[in-house]
PDB file of N, CA and C in Angstrom:
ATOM      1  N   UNK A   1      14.027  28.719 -13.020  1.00  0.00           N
ATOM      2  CA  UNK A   1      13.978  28.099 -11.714  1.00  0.00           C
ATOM      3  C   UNK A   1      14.242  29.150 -10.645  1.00  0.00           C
ATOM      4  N   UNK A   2      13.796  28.778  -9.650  1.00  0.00           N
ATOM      5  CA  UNK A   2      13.918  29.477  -8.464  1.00  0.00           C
ATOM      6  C   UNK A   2      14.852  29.542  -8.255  1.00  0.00           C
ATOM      7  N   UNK A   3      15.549  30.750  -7.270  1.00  0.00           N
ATOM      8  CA  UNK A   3      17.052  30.890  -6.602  1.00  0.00           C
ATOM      9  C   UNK A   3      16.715  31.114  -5.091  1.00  0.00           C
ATOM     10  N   UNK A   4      15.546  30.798  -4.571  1.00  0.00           N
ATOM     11  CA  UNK A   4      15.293  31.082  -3.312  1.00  0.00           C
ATOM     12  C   UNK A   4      15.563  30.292  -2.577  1.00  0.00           C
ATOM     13  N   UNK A   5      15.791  30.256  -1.280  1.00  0.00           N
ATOM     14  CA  UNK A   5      16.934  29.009  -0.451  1.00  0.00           C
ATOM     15  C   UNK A   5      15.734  28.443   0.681  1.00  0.00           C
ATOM     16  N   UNK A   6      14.709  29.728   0.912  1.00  0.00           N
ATOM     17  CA  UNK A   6      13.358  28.792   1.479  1.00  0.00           C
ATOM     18  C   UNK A   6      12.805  27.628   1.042  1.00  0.00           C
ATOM     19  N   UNK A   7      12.219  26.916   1.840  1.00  0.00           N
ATOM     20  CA  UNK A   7      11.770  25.869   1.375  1.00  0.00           C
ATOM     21  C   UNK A   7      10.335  25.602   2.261  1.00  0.00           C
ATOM     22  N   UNK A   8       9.309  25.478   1.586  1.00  0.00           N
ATOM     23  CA  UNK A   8       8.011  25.637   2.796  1.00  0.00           C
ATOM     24  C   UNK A   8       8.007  23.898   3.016  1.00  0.00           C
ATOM     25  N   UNK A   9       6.780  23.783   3.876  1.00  0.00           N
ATOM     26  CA  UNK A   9       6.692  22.738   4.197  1.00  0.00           C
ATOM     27  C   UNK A   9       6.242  21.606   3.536  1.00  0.00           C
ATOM     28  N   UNK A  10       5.462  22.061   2.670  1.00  0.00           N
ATOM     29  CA  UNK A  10       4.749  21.308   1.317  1.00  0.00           C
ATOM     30  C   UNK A  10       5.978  20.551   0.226  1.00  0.00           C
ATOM     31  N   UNK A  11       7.368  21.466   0.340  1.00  0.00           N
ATOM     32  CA  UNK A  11       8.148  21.616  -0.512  1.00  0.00           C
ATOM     33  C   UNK A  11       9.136  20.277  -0.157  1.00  0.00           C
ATOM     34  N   UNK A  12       9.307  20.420   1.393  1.00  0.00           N
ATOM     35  CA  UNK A  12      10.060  19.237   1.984  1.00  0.00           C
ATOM     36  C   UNK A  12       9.346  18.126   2.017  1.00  0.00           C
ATOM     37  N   UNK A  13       8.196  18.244   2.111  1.00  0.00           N
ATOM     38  CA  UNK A  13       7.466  17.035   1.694  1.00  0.00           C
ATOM     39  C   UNK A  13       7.519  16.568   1.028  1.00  0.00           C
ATOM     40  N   UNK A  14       7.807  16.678  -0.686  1.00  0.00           N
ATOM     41  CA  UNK A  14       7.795  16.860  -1.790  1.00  0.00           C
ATOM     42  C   UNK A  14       9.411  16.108  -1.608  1.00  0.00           C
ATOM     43  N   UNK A  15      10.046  16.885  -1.357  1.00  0.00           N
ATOM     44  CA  UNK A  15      11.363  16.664  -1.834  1.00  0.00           C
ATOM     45  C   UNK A  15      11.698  15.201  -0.848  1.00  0.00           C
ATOM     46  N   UNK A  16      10.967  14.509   0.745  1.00  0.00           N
ATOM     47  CA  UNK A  16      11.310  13.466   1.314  1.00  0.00           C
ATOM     48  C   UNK A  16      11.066  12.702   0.632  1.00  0.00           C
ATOM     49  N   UNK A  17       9.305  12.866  -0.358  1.00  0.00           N
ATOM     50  CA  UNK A  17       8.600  11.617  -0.696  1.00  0.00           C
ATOM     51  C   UNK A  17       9.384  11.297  -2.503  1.00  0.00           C
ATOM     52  N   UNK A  18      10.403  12.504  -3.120  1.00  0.00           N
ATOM     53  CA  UNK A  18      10.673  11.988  -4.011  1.00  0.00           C
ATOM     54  C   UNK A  18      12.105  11.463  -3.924  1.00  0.00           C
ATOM     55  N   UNK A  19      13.102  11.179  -2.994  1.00  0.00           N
ATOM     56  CA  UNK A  19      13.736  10.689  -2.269  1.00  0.00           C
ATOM     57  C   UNK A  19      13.455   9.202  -1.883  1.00  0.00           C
ATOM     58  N   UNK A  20      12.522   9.438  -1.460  1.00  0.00           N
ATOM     59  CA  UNK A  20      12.126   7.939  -1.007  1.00  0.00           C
ATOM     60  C   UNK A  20      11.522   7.065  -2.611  1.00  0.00           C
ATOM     61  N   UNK A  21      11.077   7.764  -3.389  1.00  0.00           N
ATOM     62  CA  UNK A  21      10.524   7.854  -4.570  1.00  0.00           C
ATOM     63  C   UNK A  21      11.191   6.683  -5.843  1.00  0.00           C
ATOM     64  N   UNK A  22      12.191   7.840  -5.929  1.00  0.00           N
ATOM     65  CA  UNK A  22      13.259   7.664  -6.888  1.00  0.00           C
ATOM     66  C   UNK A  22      15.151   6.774  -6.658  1.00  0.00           C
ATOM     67  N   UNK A  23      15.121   6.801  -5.465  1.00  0.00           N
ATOM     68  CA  UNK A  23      15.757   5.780  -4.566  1.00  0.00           C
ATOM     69  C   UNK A  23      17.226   6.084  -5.535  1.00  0.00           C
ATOM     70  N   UNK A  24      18.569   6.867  -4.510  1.00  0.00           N
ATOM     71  CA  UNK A  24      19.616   7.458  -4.488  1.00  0.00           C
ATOM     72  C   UNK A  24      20.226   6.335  -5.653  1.00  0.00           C
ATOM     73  N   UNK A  25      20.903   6.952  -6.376  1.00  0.00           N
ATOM     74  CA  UNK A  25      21.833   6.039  -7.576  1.00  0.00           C
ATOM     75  C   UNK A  25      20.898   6.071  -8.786  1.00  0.00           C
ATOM     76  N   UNK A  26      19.786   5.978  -8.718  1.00  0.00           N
ATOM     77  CA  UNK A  26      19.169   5.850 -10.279  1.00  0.00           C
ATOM     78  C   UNK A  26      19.387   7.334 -11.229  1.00  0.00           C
ATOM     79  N   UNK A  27      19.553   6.830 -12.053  1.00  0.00           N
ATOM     80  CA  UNK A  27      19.561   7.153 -13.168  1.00  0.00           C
ATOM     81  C   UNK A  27      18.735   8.697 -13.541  1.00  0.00           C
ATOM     82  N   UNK A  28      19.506  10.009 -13.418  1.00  0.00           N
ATOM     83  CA  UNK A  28      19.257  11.469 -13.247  1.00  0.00           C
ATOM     84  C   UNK A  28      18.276  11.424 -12.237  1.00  0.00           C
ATOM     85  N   UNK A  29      18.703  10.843 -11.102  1.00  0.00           N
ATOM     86  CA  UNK A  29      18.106  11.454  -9.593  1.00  0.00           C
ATOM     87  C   UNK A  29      17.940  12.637  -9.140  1.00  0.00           C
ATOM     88  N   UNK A  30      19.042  13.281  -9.036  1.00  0.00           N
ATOM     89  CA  UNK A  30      18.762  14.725  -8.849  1.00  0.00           C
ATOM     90  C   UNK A  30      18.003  15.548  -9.706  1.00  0.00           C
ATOM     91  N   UNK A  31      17.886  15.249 -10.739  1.00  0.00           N
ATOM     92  CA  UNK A  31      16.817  16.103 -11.820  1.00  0.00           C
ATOM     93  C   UNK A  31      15.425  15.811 -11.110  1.00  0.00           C
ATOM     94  N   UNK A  32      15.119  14.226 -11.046  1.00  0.00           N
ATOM     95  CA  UNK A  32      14.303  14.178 -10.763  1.00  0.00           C
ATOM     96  C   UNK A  32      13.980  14.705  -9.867  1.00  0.00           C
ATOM     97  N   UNK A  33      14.395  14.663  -8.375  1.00  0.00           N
ATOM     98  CA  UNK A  33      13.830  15.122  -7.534  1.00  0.00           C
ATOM     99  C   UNK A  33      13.516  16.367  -7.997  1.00  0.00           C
ATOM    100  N   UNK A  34      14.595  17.403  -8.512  1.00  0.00           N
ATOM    101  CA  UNK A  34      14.024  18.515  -8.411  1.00  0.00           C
ATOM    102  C   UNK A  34      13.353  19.248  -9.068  1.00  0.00           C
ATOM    103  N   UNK A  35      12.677  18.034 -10.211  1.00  0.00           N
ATOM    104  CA  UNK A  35      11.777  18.207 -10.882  1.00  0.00           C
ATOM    105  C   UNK A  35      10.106  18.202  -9.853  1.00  0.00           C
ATOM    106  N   UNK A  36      10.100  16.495  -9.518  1.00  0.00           N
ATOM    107  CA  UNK A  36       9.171  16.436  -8.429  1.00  0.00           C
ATOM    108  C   UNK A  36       8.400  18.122  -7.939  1.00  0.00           C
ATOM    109  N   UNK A  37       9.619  18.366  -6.810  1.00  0.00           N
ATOM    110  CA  UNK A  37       9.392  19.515  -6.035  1.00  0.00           C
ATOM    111  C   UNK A  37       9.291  20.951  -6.620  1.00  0.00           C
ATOM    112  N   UNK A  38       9.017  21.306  -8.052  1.00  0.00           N
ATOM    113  CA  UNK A  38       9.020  22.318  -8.809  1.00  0.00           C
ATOM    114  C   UNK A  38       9.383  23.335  -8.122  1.00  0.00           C
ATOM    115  N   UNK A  39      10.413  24.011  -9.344  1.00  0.00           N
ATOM    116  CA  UNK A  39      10.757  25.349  -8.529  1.00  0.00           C
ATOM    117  C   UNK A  39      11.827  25.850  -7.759  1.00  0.00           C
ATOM    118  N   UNK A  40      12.683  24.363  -7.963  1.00  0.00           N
ATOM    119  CA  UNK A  40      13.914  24.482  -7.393  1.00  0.00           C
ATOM    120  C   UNK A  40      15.332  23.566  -8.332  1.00  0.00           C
ATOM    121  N   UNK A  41      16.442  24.133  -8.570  1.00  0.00           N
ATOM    122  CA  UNK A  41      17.373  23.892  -8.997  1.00  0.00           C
ATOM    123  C   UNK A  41      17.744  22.644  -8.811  1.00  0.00           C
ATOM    124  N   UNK A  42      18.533  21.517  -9.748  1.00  0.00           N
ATOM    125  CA  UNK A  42      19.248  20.751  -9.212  1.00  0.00           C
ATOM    126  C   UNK A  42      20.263  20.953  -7.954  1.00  0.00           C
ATOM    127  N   UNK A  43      21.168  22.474  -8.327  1.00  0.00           N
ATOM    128  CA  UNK A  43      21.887  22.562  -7.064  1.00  0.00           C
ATOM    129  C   UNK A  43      21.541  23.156  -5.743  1.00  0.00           C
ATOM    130  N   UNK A  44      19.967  23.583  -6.072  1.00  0.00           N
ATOM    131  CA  UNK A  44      19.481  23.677  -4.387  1.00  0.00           C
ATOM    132  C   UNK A  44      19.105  22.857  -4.197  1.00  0.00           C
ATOM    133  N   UNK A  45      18.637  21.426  -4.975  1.00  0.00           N
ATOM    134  CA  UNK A  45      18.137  20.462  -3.930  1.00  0.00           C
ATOM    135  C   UNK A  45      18.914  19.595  -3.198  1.00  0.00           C
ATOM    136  N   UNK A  46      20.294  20.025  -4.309  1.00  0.00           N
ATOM    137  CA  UNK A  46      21.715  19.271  -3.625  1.00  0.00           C
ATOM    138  C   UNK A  46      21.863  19.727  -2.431  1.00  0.00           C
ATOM    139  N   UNK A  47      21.760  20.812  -2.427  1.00  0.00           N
ATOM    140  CA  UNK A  47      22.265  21.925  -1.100  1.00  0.00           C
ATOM    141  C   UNK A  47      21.224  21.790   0.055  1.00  0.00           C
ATOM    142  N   UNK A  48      19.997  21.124  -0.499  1.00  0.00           N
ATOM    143  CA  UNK A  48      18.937  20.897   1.012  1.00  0.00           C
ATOM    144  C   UNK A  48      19.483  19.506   1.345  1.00  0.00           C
ATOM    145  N   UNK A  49      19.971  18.773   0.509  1.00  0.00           N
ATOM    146  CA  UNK A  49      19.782  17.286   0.612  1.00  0.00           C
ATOM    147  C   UNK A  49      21.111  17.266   2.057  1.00  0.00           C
ATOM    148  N   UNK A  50      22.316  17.592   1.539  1.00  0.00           N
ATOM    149  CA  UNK A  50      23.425  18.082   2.279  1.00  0.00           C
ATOM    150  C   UNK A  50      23.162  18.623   3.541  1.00  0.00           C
ATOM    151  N   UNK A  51      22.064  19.609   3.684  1.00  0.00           N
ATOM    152  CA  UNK A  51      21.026  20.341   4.968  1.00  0.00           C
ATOM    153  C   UNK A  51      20.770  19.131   6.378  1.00  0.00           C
ATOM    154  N   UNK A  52      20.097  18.402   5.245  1.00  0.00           N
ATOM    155  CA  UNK A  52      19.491  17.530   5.785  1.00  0.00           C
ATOM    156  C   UNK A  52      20.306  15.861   6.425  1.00  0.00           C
ATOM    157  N   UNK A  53      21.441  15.573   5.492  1.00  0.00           N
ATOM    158  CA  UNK A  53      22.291  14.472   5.963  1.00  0.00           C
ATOM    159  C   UNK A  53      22.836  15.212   7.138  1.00  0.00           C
ATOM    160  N   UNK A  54      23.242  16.498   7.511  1.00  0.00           N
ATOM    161  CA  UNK A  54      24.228  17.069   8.625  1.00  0.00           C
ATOM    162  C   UNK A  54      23.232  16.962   9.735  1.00  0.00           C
ATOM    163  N   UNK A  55      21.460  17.122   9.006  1.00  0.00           N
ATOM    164  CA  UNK A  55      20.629  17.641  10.235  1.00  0.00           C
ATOM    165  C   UNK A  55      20.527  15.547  10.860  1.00  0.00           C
ATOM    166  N   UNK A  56      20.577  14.874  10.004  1.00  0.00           N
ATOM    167  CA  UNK A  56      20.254  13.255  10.629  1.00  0.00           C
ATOM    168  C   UNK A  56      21.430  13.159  11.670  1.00  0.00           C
ATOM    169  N   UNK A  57      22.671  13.527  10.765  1.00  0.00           N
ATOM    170  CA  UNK A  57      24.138  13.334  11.526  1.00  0.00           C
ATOM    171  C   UNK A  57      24.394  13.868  12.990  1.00  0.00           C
ATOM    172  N   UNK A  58      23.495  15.193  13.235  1.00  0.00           N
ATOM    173  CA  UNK A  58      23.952  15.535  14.466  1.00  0.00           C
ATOM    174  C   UNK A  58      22.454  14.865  15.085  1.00  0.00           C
ATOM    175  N   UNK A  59      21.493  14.197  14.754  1.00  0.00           N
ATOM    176  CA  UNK A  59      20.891  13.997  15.889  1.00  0.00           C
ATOM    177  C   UNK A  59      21.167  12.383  16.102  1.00  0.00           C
ATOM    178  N   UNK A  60      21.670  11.758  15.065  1.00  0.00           N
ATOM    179  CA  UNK A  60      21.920  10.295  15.752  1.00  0.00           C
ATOM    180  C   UNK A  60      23.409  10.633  16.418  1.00  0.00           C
ATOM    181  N   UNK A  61      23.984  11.681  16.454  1.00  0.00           N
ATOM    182  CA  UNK A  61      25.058  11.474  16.866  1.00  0.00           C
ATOM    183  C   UNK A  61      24.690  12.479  18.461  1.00  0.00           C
ATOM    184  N   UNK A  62      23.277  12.471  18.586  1.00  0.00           N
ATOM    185  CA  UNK A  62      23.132  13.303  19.775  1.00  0.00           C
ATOM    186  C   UNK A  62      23.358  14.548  20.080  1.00  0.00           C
ATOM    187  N   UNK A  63      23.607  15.291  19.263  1.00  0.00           N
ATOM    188  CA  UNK A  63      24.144  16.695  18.980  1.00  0.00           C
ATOM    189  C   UNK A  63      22.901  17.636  19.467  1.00  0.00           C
ATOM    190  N   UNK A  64      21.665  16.547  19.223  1.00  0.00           N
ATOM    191  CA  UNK A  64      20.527  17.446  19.375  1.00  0.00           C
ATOM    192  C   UNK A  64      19.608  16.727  20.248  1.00  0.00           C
ATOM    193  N   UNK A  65      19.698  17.103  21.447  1.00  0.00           N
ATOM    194  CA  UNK A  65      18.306  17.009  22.289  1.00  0.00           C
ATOM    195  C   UNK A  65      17.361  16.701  22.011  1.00  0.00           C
ATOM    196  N   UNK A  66      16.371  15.146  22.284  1.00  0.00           N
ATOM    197  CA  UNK A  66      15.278  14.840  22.436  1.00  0.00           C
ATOM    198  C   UNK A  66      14.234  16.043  22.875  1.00  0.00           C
ATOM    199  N   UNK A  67      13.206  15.595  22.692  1.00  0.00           N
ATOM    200  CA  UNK A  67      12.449  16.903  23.393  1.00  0.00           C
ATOM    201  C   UNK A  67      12.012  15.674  24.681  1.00  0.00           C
ATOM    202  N   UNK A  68      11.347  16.765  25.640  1.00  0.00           N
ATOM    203  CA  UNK A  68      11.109  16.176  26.891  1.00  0.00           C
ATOM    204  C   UNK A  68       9.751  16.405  26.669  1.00  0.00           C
ATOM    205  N   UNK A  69       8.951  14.628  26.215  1.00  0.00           N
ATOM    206  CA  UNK A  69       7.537  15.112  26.375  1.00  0.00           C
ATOM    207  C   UNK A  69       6.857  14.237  27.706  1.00  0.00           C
ATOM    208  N   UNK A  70       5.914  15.123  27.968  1.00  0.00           N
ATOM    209  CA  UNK A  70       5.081  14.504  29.358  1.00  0.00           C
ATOM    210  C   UNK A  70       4.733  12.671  29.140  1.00  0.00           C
ATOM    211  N   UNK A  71       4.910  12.018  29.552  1.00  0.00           N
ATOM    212  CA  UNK A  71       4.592  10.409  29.676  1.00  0.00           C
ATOM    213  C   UNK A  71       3.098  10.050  30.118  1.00  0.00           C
ATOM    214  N   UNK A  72       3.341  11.144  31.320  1.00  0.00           N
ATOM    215  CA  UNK A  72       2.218  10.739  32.488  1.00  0.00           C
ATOM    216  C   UNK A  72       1.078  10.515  32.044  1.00  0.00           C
ATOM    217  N   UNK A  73       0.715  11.989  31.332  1.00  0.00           N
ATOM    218  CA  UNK A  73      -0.955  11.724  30.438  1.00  0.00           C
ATOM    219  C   UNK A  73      -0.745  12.337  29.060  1.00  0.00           C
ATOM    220  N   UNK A  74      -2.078  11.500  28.453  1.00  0.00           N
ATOM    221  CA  UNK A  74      -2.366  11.802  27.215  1.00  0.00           C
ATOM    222  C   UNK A  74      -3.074  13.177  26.914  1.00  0.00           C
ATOM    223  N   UNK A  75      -2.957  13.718  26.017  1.00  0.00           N
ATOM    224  CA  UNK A  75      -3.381  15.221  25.934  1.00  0.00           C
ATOM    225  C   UNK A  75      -4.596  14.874  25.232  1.00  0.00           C
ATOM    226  N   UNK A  76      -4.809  13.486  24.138  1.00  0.00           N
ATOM    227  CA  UNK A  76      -5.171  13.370  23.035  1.00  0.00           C
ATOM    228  C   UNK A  76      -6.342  12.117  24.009  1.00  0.00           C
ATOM    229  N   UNK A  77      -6.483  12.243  25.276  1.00  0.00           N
ATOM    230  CA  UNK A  77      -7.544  10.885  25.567  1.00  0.00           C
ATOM    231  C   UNK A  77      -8.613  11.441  26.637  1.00  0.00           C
ATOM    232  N   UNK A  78      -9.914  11.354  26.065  1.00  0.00           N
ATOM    233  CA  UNK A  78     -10.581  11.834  26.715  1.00  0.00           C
ATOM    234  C   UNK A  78     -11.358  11.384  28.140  1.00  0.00           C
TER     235      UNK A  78
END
């Protein structure tokens, strides 16, 4: 297994949709997932998963700035 702490984008994909997948408490979850997402350790996916509860935590807790997008017009309407 990998020891690399990157994670591309394909990879987090991987690792949301087997999350949502395999649904927290069942039965060798963490294997699974980090089976799913090949290539990564049970304890790095622990260590993204952890990444990722701090990254929800500071934005419902506002820690992190909305972005400011334009209202006025659509970029996407022709």
């Amino acid at each position: 297994m990998s020891s690399n702490s990157k994670w591309t984008a394909w990879e987090n994909k991987v690792f949301e949709d087997a999350l949502a997948s395999y649904g927290k408490g069942t039965a060798e979850w963490w294997q699974n997932v980090a089976e799913a997402v090949g290539g990564k350790s049970v304890e790095e996916v622990k260590r993204h998963y952890q990444k990722l509860v701090q990254d929800i935590n500071r934005i419902e807790t506002g820690k992190v700035p909305l972005p400011n997008y334009n209202t006025t017009t659509n970029p996407y309407k022709s």
